[in-house]
Each structure stands twice: as C-alpha cells, then as structure tokens.
C-alpha atoms as a PDB file:
ATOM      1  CA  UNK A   1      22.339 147.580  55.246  1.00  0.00           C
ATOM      2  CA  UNK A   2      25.218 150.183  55.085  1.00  0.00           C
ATOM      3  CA  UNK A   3      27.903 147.058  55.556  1.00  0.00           C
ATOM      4  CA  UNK A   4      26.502 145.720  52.293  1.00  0.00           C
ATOM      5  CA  UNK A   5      26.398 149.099  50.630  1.00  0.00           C
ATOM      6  CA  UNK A   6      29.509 150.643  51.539  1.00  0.00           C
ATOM      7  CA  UNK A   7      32.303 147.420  52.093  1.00  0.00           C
ATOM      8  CA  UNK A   8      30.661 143.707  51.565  1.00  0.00           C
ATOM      9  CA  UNK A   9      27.978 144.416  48.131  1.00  0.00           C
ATOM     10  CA  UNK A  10      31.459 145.864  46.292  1.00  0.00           C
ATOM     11  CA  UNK A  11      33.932 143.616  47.910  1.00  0.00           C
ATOM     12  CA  UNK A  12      31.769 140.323  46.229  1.00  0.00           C
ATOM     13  CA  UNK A  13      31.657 142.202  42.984  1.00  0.00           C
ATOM     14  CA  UNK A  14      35.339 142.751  43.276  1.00  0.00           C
ATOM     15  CA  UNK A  15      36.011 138.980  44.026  1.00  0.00           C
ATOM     16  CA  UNK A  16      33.823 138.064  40.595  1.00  0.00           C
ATOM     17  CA  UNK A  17      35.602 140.413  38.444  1.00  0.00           C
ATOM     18  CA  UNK A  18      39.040 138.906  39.638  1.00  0.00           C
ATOM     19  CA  UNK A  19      37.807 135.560  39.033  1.00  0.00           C
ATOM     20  CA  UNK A  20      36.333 136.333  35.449  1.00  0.00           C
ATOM     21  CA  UNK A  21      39.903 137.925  34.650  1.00  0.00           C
ATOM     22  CA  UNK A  22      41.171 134.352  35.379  1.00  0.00           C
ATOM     23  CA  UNK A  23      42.701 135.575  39.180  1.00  0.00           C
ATOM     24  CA  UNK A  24      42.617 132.281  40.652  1.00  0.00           C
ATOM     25  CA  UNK A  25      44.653 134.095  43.878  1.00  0.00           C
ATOM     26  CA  UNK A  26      41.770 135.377  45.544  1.00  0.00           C
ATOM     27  CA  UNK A  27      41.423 135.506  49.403  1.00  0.00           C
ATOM     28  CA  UNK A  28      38.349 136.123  51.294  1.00  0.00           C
ATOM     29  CA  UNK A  29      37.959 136.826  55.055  1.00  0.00           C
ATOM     30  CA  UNK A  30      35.543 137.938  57.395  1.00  0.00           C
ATOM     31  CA  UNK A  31      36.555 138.766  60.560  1.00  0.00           C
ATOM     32  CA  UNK A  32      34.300 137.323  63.348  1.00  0.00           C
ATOM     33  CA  UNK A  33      36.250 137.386  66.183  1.00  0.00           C
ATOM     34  CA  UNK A  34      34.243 139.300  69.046  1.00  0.00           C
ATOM     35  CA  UNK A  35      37.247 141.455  71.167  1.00  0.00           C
ATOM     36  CA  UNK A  36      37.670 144.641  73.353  1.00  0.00           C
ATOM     37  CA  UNK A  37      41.264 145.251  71.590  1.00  0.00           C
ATOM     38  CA  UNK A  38      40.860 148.321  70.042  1.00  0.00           C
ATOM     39  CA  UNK A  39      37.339 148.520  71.527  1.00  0.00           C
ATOM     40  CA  UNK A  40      36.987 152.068  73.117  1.00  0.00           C
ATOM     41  CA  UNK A  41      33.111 152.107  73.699  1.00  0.00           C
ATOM     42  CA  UNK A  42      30.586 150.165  75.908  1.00  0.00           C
ATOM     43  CA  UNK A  43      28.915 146.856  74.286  1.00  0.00           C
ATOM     44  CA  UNK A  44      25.255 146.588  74.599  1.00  0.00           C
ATOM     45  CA  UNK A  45      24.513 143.602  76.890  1.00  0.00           C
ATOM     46  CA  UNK A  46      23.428 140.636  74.402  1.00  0.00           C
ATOM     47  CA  UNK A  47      25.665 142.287  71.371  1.00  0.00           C
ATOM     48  CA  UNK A  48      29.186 141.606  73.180  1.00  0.00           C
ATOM     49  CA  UNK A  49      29.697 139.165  70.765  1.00  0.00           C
ATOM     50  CA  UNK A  50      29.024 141.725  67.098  1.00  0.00           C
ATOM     51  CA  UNK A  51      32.423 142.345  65.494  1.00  0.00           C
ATOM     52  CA  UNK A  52      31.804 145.772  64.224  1.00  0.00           C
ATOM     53  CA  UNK A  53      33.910 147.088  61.019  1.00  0.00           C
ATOM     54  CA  UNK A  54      37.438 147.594  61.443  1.00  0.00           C
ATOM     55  CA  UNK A  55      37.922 145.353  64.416  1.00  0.00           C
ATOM     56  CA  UNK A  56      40.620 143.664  63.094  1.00  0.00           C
ATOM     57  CA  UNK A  57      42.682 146.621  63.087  1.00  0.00           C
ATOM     58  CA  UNK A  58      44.660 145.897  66.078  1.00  0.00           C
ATOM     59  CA  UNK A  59      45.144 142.374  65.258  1.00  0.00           C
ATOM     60  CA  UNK A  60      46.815 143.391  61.785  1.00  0.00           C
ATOM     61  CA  UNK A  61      48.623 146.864  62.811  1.00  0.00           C
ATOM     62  CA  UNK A  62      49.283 145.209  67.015  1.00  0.00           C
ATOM     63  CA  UNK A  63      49.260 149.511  67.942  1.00  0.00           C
ATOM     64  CA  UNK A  64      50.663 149.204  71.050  1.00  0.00           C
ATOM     65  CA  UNK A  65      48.217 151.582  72.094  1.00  0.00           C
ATOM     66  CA  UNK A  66      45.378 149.548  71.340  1.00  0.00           C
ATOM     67  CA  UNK A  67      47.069 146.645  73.183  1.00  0.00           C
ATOM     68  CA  UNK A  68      48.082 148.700  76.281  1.00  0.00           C
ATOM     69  CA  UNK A  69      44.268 150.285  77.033  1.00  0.00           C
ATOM     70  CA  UNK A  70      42.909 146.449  76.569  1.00  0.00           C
ATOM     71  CA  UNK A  71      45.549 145.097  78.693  1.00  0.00           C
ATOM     72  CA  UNK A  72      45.102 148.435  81.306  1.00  0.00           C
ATOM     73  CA  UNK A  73      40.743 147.575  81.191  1.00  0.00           C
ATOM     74  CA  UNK A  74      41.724 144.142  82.046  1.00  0.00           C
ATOM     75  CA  UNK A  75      39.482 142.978  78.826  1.00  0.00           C
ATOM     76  CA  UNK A  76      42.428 140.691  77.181  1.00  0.00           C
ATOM     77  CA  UNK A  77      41.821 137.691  76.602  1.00  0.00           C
ATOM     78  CA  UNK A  78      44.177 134.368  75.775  1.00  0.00           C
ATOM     79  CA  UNK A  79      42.847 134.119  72.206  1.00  0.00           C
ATOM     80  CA  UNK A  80      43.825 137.784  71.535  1.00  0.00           C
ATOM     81  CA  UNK A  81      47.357 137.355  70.502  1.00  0.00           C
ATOM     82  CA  UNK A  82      47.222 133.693  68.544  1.00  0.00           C
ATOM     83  CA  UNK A  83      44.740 136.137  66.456  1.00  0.00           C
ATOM     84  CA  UNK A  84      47.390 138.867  66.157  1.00  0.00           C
ATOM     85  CA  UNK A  85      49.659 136.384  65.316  1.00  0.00           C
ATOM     86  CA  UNK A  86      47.881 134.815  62.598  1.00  0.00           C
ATOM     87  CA  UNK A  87      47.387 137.891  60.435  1.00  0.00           C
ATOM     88  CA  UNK A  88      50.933 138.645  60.789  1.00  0.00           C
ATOM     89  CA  UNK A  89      51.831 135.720  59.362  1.00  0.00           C
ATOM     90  CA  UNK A  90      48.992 135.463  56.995  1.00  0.00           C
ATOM     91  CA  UNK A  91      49.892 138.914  55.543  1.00  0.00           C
ATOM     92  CA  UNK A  92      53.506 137.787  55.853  1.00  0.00           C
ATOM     93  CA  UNK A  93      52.957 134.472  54.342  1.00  0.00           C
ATOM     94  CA  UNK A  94      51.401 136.177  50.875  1.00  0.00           C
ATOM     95  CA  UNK A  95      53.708 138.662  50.957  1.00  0.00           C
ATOM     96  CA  UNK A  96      56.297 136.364  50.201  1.00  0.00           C
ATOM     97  CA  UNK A  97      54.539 133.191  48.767  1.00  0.00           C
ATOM     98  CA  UNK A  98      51.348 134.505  47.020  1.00  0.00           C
ATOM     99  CA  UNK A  99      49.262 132.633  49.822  1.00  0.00           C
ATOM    100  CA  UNK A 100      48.018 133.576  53.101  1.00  0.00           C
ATOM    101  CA  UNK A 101      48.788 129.620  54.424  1.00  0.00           C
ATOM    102  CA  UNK A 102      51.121 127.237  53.905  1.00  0.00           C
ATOM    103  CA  UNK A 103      49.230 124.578  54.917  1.00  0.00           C
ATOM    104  CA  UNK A 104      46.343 125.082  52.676  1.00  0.00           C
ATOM    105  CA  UNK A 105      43.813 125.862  55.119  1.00  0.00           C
ATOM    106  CA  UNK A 106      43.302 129.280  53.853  1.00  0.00           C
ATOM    107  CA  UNK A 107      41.953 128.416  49.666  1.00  0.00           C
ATOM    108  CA  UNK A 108      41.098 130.718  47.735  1.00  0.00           C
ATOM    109  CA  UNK A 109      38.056 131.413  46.151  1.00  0.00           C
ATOM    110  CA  UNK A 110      36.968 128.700  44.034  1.00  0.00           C
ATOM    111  CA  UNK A 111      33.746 130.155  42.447  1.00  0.00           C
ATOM    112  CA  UNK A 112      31.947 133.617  41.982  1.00  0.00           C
ATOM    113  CA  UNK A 113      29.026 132.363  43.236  1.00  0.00           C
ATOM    114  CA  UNK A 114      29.791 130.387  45.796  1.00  0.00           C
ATOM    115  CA  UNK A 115      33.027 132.277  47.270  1.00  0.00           C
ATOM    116  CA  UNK A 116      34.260 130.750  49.865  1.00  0.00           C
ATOM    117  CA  UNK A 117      36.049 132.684  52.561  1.00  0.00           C
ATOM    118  CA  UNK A 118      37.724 131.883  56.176  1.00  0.00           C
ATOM    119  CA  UNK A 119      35.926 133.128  58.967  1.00  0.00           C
ATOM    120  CA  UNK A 120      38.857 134.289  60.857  1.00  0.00           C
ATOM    121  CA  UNK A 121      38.235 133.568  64.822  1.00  0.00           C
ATOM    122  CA  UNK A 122      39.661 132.229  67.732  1.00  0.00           C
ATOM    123  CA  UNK A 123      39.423 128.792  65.396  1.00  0.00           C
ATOM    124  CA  UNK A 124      39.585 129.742  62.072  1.00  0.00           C
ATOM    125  CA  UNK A 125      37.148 127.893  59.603  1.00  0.00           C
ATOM    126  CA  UNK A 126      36.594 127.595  55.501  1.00  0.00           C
ATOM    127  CA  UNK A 127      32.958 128.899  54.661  1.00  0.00           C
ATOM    128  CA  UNK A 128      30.662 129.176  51.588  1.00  0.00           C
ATOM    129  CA  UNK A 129      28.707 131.943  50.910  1.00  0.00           C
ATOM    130  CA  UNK A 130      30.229 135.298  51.472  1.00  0.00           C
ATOM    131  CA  UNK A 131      27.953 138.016  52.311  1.00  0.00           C
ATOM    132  CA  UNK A 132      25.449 135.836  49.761  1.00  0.00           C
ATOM    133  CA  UNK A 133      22.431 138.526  50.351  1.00  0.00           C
ATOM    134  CA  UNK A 134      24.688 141.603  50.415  1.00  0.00           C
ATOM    135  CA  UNK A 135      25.891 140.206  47.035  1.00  0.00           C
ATOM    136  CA  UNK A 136      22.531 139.174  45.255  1.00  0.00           C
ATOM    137  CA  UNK A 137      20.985 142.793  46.544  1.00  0.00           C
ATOM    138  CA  UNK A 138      23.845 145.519  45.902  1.00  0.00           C
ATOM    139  CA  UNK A 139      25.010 143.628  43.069  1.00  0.00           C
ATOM    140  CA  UNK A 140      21.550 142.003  41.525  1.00  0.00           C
ATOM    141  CA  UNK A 141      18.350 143.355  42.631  1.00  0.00           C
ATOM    142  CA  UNK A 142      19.095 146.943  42.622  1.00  0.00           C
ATOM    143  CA  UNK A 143      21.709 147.146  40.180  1.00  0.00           C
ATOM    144  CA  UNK A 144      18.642 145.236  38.275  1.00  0.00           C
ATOM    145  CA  UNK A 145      16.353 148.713  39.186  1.00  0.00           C
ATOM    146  CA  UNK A 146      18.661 151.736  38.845  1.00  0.00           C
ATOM    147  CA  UNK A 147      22.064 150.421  37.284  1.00  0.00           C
ATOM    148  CA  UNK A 148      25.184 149.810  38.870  1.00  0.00           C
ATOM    149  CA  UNK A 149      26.647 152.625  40.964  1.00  0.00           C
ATOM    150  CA  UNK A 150      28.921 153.572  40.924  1.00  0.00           C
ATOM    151  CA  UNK A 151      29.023 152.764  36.957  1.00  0.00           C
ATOM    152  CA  UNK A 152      31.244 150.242  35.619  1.00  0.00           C
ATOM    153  CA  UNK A 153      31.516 152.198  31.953  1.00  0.00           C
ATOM    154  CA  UNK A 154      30.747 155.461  30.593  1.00  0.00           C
ATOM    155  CA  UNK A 155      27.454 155.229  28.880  1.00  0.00           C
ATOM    156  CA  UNK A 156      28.445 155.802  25.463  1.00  0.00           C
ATOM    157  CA  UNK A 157      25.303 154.949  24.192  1.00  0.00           C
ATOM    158  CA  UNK A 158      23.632 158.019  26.064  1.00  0.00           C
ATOM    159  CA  UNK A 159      20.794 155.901  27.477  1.00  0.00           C
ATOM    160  CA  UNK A 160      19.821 155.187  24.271  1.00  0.00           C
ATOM    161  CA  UNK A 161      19.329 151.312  25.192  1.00  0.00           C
ATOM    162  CA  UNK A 162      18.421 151.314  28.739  1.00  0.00           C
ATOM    163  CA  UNK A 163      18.596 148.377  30.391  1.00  0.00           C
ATOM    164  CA  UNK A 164      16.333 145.541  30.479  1.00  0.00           C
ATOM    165  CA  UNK A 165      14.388 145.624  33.707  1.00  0.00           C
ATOM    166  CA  UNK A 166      12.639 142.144  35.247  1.00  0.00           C
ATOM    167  CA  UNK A 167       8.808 141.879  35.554  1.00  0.00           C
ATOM    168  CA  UNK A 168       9.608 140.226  38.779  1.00  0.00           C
ATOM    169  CA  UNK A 169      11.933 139.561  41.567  1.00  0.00           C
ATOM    170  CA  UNK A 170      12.439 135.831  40.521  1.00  0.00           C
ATOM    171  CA  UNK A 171      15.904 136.209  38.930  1.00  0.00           C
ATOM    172  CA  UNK A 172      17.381 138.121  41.754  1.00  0.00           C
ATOM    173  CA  UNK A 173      15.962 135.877  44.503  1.00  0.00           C
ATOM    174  CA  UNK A 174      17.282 132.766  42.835  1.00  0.00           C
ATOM    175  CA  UNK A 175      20.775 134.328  43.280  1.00  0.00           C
ATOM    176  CA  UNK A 176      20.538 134.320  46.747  1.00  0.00           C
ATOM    177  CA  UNK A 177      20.944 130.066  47.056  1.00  0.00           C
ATOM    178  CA  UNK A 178      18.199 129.899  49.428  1.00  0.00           C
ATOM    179  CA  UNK A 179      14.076 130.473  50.000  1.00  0.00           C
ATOM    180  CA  UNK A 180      13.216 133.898  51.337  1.00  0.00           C
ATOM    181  CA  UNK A 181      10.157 134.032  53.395  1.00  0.00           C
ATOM    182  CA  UNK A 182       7.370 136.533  52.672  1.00  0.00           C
ATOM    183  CA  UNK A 183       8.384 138.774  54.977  1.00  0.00           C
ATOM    184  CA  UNK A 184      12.132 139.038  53.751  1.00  0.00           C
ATOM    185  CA  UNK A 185      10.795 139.229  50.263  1.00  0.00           C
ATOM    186  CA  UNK A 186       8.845 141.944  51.225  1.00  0.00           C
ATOM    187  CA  UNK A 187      11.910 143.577  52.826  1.00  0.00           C
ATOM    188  CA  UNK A 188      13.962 143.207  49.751  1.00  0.00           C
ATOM    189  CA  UNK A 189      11.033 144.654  47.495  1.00  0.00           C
ATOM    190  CA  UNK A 190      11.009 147.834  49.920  1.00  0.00           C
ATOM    191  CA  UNK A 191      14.656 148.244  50.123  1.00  0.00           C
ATOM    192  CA  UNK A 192      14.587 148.355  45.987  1.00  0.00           C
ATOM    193  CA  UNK A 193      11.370 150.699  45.954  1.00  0.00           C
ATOM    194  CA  UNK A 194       9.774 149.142  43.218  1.00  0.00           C
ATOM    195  CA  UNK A 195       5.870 149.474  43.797  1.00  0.00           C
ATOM    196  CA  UNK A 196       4.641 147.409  40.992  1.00  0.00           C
ATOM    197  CA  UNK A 197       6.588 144.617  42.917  1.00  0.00           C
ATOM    198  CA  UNK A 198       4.100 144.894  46.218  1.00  0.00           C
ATOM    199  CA  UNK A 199       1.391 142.411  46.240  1.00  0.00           C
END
C-alpha cells in the first residue's frame, strides 16, 4: 500500500502525462532482482527473494562500500555485477543516445494503459502492466472519491463544480484489465472508505 502511494500510483501517472504530451521516450523499470548488496538487515526466511525500495542503489551508484560489506558477508553472488553493469550502461547508453539499449530490448512505453516496462533481473525481460492496481487505485478509484492529491491545478472554480462521483466501483475496476474477486473488491472498497459501496 505505501509503494503505490508514495513511488509506483505517481510514477504511472507520470508515465501517462508524458505520453499524452506526445513523449514517446519513456522508460519503465522495476527492479526485481532479489540481492544482499547494499542489504544491511536480516531477511525473513521465505521473503529472501522481496526486492525492497531502493535496492538498486548499489547496482546504479557500485559504493564501494556497499560492495565491500557484501563481498566481506560472503553474500555476492555471480549475477551481482552483470546487474551493476547493465545500469551503467543503460544510464550511459541514454545519456548519450536517448535510449537505455542499443539493441532494442529495452522499448519504451508504448501505451498509457498498458505500459510496458523491463523487469530488470539477473535476465532482464519486457512486461505489460506496470504496477496495473497501484495505477487504477491511486490514480482512479480514490482520486474518483477525494480528488487527486496532491492537486494537479489550483481550483479556480472554488469547488463550485465538484466533481462527478460514480454510483459504483464499475469504472475503476474495469481499469484494472482483469476480474477482482469479492474479497479484493471488498479490499479496494475499504481502502477508498466509501460505505455506500459495502454490500
């Protein structure tokens, strides 16, 4: 929930402004590569493999630091550095050309809806979808119940035409490209706090 509230909800919004400005440069990533470089705490046993925020930090800046207490903890692995090494020339590779690959394997984001992204990891793979249910509920369903926050414009209008609010959750469901089951509904209608949505 905070993810989607704090990074991933504005970072989809973000992508479909560029897009609507006619940006057709746009570059997601998510970074899914589980790794103790730059890990300084304990892993719950069953969540070694969650990436937590920030964890490519060491693969971008390569803080020799970071490196040298992985390396020291014995927790290195021979993926690490091919990882390192593709952000640097990733970054490198836009830097200079506009494009984070040469090859093509990196594309950018074709649609607002859709965006694609690379899942960045030990094999790095085009997917569809990014953060889909962040995006539908910090940038549909409660955008749909309390406005967009932070605001996009002033209101000039001084809430004299408030917004049109749904009867129902149909609109923002169908956003999210797949069937919820009763149970996440019920989640979603919760996290929005609408009452007169609860059956």
């Amino acid at each position: 929930v905070f993810t989607g509230a704090a990074f991933t909800g504005y970072t989809t919004r973000d992508i479909g402004y560029y897009l609507n400005n006619n940006n057709t440069e746009v570059y997601a990533y998510e970074f899914d590569y589980p790794s103790y470089v730059g890990y300084y705490g304990a892993k719950l046993k069953g969540y070694e493999d969650v990436v937590p925020h920030g964890a490519e930090i060491p693969f971008v800046w390569m803080r020799e630091s970071d490196w040298q207490q992985a390396i020291k903890n014995g927790t290195v692995v021979p993926t690490d550095l091919p990882v390192g090494n593709f952000f640097g020339e990733a970054w490198t590779n836009f830097a200079k050309f506009g494009r984070p690959t040469l090859d093509g394997s990196w594309q950018p984001v074709s649609s607002a809806t859709e965006q694609n992204y690379l899942s960045i990891n030990a094999t790095n793979v085009m997917k569809n979808l990014y953060r889909n249910i962040d995006r539908v509920i910090w940038n549909q369903a409660i955008p749909s119940q309390v406005g967009n926050w932070p605001p996009e414009t002033p209101d000039y209008n001084n809430g004299t035409q408030p917004k049109e609010v749904p009867s129902d959750l149909s609109c923002v469901l169908s956003g999210i490209g797949f069937e919820l089951s009763e149970q996440q509904q019920s989640i979603l209608k919760n996290m929005i706090g609408v009452s007169r949505y609860n059956n």
